[in-house]
PDB file of N, CA and C in Angstrom:
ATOM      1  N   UNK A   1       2.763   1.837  19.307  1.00  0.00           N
ATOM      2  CA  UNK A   1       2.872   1.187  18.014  1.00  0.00           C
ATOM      3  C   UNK A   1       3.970   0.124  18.034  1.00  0.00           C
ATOM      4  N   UNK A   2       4.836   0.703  18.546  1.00  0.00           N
ATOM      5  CA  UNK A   2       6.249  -0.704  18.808  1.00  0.00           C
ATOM      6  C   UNK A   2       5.612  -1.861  19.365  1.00  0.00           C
ATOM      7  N   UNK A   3       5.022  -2.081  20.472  1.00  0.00           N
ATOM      8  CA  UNK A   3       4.330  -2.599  21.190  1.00  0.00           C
ATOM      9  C   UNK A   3       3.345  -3.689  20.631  1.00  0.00           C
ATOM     10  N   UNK A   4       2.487  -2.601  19.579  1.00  0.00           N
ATOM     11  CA  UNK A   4       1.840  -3.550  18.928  1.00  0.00           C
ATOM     12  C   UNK A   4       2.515  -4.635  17.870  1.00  0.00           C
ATOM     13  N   UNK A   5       3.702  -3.699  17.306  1.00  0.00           N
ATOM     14  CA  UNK A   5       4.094  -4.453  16.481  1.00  0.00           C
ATOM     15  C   UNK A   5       5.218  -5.830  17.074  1.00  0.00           C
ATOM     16  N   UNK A   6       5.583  -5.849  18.278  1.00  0.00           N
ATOM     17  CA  UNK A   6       6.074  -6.815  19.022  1.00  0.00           C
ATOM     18  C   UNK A   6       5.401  -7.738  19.162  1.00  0.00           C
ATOM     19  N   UNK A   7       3.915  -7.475  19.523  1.00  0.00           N
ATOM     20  CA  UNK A   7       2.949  -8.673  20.088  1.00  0.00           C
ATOM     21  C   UNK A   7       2.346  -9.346  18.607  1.00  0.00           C
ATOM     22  N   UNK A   8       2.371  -8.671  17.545  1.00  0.00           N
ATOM     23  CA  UNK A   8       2.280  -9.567  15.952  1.00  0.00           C
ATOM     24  C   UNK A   8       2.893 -10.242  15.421  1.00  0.00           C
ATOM     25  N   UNK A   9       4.361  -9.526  15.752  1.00  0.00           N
ATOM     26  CA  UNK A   9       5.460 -10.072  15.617  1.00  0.00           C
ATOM     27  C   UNK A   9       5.819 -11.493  16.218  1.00  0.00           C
ATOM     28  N   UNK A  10       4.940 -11.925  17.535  1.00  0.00           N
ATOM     29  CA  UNK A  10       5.107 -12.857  18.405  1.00  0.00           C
ATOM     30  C   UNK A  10       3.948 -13.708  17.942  1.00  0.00           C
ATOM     31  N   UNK A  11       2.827 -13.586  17.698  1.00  0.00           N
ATOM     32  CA  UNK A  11       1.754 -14.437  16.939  1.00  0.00           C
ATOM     33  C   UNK A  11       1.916 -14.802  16.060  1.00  0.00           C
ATOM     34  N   UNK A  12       3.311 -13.758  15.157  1.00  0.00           N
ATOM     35  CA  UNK A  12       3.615 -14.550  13.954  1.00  0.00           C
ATOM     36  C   UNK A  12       4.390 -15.618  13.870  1.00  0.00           C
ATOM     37  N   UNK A  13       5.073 -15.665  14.857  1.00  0.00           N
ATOM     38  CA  UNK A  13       6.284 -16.592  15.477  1.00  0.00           C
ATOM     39  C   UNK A  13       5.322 -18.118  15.587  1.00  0.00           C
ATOM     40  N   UNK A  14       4.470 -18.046  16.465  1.00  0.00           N
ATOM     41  CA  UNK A  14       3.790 -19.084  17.077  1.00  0.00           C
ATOM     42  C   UNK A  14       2.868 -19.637  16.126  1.00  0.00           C
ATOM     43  N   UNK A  15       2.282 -18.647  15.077  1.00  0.00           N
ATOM     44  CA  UNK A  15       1.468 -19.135  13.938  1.00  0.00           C
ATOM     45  C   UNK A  15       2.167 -19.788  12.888  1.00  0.00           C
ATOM     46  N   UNK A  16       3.114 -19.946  12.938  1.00  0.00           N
ATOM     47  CA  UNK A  16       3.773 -20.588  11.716  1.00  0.00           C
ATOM     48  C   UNK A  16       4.785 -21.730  12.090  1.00  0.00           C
ATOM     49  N   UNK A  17       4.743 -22.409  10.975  1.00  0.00           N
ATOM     50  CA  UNK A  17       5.845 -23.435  10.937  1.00  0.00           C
ATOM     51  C   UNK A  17       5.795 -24.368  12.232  1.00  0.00           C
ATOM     52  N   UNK A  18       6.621 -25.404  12.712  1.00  0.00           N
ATOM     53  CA  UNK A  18       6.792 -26.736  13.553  1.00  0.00           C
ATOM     54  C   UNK A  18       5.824 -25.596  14.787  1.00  0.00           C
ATOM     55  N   UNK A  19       6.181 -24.857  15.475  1.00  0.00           N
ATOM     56  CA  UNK A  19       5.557 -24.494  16.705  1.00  0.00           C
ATOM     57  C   UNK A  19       4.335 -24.623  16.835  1.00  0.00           C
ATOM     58  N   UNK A  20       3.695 -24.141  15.299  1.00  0.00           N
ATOM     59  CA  UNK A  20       2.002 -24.382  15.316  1.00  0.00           C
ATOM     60  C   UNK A  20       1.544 -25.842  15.337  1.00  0.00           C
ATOM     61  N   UNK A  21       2.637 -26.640  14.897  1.00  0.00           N
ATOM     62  CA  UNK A  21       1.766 -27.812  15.201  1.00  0.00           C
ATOM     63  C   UNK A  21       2.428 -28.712  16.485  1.00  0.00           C
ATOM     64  N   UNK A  22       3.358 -28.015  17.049  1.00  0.00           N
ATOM     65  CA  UNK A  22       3.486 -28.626  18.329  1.00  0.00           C
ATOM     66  C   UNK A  22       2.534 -28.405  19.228  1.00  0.00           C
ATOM     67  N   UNK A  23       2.500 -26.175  19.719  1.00  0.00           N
ATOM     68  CA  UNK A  23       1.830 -25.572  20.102  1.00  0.00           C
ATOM     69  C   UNK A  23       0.415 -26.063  19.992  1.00  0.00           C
ATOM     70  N   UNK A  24      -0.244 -25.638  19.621  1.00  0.00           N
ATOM     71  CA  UNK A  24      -1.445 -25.461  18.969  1.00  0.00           C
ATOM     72  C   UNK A  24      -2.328 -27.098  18.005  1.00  0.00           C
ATOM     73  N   UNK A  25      -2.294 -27.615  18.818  1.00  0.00           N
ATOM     74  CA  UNK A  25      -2.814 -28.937  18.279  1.00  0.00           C
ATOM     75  C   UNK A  25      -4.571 -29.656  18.870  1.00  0.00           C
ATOM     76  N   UNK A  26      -4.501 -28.874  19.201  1.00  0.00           N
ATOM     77  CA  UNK A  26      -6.390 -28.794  20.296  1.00  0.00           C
ATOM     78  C   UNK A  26      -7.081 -27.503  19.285  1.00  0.00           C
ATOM     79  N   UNK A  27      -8.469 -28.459  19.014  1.00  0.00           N
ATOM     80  CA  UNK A  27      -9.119 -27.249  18.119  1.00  0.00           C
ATOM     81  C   UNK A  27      -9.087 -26.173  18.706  1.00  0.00           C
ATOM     82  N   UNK A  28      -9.679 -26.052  19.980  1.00  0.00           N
ATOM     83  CA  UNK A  28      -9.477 -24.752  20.822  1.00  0.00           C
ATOM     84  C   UNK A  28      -8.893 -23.987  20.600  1.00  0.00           C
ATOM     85  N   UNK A  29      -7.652 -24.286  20.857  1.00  0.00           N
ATOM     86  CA  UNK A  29      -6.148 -23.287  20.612  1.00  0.00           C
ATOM     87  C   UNK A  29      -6.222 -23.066  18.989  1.00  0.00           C
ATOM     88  N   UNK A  30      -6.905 -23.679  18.114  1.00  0.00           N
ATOM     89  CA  UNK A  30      -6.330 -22.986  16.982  1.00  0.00           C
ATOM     90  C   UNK A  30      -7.363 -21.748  16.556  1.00  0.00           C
ATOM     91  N   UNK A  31      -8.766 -22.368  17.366  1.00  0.00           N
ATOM     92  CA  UNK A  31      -9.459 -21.430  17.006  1.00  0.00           C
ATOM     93  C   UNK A  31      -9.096 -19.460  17.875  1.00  0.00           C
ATOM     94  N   UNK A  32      -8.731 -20.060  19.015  1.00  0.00           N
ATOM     95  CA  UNK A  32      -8.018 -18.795  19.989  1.00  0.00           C
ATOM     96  C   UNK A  32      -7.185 -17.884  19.040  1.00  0.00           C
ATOM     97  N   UNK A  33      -6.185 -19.097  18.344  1.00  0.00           N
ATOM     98  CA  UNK A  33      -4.962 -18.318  17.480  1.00  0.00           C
ATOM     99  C   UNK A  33      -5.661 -17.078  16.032  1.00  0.00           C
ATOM    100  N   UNK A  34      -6.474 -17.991  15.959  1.00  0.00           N
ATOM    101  CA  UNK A  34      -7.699 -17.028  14.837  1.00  0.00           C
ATOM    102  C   UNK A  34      -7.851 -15.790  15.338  1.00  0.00           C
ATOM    103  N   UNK A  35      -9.068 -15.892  16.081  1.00  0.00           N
ATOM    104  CA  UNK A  35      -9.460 -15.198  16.838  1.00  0.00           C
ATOM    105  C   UNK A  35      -8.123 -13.809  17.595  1.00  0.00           C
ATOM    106  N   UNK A  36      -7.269 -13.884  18.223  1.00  0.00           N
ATOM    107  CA  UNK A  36      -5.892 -13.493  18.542  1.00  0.00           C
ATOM    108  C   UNK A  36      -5.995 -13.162  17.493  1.00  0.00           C
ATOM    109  N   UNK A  37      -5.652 -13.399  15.840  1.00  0.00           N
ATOM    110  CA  UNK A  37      -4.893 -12.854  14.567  1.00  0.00           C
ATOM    111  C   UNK A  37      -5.960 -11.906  14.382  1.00  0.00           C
ATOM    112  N   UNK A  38      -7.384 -12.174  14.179  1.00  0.00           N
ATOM    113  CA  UNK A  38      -8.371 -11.451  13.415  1.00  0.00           C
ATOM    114  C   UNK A  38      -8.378 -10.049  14.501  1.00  0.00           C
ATOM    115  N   UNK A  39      -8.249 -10.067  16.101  1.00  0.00           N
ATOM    116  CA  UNK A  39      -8.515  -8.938  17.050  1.00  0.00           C
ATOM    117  C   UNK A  39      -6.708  -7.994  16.272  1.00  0.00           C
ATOM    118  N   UNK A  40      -6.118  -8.646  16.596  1.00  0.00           N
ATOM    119  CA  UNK A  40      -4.504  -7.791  15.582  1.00  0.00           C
ATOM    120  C   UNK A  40      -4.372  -7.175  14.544  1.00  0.00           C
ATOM    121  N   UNK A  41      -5.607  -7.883  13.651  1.00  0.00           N
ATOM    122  CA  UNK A  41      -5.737  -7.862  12.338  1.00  0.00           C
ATOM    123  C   UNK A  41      -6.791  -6.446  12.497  1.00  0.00           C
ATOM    124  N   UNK A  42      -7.532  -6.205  13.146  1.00  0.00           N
ATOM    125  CA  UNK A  42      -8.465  -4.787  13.464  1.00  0.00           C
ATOM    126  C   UNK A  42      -7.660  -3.720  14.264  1.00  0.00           C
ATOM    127  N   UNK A  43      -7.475  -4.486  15.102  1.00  0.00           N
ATOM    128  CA  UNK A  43      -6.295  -2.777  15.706  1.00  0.00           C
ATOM    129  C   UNK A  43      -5.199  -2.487  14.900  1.00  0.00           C
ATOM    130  N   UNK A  44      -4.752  -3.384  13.812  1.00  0.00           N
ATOM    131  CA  UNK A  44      -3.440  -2.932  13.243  1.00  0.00           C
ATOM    132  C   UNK A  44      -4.773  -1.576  12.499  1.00  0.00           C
ATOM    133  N   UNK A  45      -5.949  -2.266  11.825  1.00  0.00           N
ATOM    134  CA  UNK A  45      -6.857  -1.207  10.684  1.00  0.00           C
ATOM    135  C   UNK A  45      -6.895  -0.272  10.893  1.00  0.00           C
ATOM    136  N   UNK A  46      -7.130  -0.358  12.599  1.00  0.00           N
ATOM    137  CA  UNK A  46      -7.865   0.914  13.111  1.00  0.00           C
ATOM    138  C   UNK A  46      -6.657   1.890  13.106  1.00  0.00           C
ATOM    139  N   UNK A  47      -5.701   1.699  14.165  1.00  0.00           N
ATOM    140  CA  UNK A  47      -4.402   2.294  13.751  1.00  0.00           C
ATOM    141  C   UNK A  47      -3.871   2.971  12.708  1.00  0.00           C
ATOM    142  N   UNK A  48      -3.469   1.779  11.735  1.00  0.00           N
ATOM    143  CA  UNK A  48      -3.599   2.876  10.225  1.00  0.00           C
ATOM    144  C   UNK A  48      -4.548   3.802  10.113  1.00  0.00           C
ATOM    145  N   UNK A  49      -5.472   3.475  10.166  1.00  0.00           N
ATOM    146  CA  UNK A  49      -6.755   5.002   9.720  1.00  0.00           C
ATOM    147  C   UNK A  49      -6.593   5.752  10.286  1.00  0.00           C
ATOM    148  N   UNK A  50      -5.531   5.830  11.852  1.00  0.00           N
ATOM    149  CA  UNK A  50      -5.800   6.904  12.543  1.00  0.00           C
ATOM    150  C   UNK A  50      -4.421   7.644  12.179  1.00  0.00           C
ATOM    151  N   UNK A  51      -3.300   6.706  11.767  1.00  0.00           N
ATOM    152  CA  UNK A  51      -2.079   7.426  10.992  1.00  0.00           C
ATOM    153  C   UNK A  51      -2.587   8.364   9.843  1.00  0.00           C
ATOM    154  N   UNK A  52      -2.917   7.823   8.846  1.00  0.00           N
ATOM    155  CA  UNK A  52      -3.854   8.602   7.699  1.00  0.00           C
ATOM    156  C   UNK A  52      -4.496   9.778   8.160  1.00  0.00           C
ATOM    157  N   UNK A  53      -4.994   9.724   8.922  1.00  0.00           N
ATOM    158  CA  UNK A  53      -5.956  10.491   9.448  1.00  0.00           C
ATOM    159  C   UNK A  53      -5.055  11.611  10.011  1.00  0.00           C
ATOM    160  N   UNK A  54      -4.063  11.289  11.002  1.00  0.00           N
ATOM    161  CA  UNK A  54      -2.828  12.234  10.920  1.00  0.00           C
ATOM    162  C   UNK A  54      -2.553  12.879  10.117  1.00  0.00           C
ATOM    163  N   UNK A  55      -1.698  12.124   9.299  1.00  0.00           N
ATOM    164  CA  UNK A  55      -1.194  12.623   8.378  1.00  0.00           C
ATOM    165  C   UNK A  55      -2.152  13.592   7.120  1.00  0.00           C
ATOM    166  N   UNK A  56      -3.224  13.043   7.091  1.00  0.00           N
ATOM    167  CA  UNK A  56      -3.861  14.295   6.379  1.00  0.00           C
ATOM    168  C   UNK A  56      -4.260  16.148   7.393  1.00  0.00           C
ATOM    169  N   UNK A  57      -4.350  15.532   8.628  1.00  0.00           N
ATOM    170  CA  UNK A  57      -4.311  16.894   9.220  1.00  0.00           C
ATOM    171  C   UNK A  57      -2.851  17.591   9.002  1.00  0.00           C
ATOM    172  N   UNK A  58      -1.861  16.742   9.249  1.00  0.00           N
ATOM    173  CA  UNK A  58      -0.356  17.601   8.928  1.00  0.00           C
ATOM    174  C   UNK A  58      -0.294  18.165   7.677  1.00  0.00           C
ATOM    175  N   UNK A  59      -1.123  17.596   6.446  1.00  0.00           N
ATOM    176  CA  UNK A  59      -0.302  18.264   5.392  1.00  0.00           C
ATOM    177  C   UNK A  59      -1.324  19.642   5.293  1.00  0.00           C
ATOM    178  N   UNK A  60      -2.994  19.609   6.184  1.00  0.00           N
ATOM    179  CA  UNK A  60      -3.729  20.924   5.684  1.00  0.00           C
ATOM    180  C   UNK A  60      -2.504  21.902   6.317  1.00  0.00           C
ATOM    181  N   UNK A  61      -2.284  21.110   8.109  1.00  0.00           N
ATOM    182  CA  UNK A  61      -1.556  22.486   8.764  1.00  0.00           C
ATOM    183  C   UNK A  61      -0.198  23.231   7.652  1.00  0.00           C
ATOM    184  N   UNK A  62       0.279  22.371   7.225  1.00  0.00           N
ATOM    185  CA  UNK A  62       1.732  22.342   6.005  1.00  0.00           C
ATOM    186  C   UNK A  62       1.453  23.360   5.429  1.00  0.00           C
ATOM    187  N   UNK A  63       0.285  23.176   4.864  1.00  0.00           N
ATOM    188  CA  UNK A  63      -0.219  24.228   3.369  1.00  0.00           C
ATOM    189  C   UNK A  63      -0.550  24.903   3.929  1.00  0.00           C
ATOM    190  N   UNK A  64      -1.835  25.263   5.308  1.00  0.00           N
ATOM    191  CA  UNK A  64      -1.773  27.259   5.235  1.00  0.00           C
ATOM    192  C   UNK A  64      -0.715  27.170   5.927  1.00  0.00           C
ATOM    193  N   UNK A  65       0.280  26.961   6.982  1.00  0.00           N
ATOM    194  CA  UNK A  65       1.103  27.833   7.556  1.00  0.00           C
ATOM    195  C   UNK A  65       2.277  28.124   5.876  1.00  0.00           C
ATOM    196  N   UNK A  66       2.210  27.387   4.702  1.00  0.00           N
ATOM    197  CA  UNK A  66       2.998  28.200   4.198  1.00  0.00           C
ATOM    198  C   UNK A  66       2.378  29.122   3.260  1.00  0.00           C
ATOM    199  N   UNK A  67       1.053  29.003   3.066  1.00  0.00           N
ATOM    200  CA  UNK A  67       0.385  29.988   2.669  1.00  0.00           C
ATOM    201  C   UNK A  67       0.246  31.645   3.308  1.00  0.00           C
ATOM    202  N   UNK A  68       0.305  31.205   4.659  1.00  0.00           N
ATOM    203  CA  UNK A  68       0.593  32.072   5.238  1.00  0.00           C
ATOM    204  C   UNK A  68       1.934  32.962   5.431  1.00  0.00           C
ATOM    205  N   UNK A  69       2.764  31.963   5.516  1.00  0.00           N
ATOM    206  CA  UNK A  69       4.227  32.774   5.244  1.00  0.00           C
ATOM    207  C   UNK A  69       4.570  33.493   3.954  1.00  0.00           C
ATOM    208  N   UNK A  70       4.023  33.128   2.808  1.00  0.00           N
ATOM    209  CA  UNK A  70       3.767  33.473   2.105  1.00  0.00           C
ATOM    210  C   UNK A  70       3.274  34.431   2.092  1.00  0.00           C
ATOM    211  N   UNK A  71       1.863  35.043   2.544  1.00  0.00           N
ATOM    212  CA  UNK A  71       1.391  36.248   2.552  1.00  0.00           C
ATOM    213  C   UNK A  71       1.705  37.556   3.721  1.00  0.00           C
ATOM    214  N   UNK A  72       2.689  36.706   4.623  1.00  0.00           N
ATOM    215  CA  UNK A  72       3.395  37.249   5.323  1.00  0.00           C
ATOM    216  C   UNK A  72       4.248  38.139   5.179  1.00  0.00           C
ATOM    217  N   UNK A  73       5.227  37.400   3.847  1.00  0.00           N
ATOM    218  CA  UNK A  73       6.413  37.853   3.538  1.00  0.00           C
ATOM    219  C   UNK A  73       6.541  38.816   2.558  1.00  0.00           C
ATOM    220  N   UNK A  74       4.933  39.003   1.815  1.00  0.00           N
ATOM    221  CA  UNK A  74       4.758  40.033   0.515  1.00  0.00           C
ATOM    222  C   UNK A  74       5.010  41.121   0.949  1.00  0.00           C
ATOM    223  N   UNK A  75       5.671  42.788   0.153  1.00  0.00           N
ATOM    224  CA  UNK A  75       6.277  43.892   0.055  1.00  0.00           C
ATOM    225  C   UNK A  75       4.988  44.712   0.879  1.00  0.00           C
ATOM    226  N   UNK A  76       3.776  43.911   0.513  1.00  0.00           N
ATOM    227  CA  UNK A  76       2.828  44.796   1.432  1.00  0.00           C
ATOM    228  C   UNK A  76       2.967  44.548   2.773  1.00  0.00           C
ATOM    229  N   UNK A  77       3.311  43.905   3.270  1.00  0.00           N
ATOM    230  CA  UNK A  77       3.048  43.434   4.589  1.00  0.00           C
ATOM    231  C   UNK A  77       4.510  44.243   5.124  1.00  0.00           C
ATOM    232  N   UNK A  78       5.617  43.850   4.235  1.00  0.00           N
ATOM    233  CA  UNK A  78       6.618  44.088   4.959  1.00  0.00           C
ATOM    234  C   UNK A  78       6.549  46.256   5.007  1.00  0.00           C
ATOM    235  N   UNK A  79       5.935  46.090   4.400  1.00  0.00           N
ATOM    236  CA  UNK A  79       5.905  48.194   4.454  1.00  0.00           C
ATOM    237  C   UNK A  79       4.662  48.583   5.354  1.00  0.00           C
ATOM    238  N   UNK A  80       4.024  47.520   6.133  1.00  0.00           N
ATOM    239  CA  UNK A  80       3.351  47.795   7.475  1.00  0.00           C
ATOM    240  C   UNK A  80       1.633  47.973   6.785  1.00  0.00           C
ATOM    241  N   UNK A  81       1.579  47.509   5.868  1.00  0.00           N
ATOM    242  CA  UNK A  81       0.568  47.989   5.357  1.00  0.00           C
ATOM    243  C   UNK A  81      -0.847  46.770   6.081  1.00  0.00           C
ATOM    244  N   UNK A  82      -1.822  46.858   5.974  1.00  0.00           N
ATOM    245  CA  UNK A  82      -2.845  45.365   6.880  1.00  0.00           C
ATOM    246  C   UNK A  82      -2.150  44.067   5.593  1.00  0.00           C
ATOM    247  N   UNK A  83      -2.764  43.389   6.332  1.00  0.00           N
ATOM    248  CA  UNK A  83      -3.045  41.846   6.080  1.00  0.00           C
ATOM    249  C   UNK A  83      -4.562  41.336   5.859  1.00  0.00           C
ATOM    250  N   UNK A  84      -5.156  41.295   4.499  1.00  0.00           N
ATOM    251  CA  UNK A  84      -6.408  41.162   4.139  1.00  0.00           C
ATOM    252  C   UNK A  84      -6.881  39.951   4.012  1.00  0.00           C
ATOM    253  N   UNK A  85      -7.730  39.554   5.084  1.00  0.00           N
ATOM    254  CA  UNK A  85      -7.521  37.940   5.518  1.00  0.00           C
ATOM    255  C   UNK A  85      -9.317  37.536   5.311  1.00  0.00           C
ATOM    256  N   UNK A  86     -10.093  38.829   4.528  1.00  0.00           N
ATOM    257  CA  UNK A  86     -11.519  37.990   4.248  1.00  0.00           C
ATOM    258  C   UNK A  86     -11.803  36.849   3.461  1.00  0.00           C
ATOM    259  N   UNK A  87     -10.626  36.669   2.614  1.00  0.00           N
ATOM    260  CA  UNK A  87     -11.103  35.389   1.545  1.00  0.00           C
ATOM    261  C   UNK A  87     -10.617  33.982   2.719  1.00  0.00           C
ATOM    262  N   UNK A  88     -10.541  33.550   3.955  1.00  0.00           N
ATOM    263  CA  UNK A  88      -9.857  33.027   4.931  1.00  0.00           C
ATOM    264  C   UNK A  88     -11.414  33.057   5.663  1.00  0.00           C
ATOM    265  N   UNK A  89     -12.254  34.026   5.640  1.00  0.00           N
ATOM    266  CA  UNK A  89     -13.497  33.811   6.727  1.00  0.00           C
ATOM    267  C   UNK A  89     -14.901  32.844   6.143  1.00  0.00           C
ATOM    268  N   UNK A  90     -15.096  32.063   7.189  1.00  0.00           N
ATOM    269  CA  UNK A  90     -15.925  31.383   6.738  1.00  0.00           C
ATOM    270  C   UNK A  90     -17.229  32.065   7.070  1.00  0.00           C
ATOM    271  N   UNK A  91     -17.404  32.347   8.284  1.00  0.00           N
ATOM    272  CA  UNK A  91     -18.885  33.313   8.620  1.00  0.00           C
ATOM    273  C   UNK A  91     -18.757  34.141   8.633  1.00  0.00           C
ATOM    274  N   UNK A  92     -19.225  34.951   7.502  1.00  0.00           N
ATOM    275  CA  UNK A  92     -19.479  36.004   7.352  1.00  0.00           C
ATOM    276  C   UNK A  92     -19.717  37.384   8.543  1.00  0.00           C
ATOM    277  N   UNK A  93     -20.754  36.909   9.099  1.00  0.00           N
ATOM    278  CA  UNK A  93     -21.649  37.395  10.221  1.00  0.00           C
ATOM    279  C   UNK A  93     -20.438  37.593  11.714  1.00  0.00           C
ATOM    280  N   UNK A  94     -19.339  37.461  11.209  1.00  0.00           N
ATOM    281  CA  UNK A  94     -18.389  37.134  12.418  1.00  0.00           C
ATOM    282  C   UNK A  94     -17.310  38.527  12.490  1.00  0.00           C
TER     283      UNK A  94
END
């Protein structure tokens, strides 16, 4: 991610202001510079979605492990008694 954000960081440099029109003065090159922004412009997307995408698995793990500590820590459990974990099963048949 640093990485990526170095090499945007550097297109942003070159896309803007006096450099772009020193740089970059052949249609070619400006169309490249497009092209370059729009491929940055999708891996930054994709990236995010896959942060999100993280981050929503961290917060299920968040909630049962404290659901679980939770049912861990109740007077039943602690006096040795089971741990009644059917409302937790999805197949039945299992």
């Amino acid at each position: 991610m640093g990485a990526l954000g170095l090499m945007i960081l550097f297109v942003g440099f070159l896309a803007t202001g006096a450099t772009r029109h020193r740089v970059y003065r052949a249609w070619s090159a400006r169309v490249g510079g497009r092209i370059s922004c729009a491929v940055f412009m999708s891996i930054t997307y994709v990236l995010q979605l896959g942060w999100i995408v993280m981050f929503i698995f961290l917060i299920i793990v968040t909630v049962f492990y404290t659901i679980f500590w939770a049912l861990c820590s109740s007077d039943r459990v602690q006096n040795k008694q089971c741990i009644d974990f059917t409302q937790f099963v999805v197949f039945h048949g299992l």
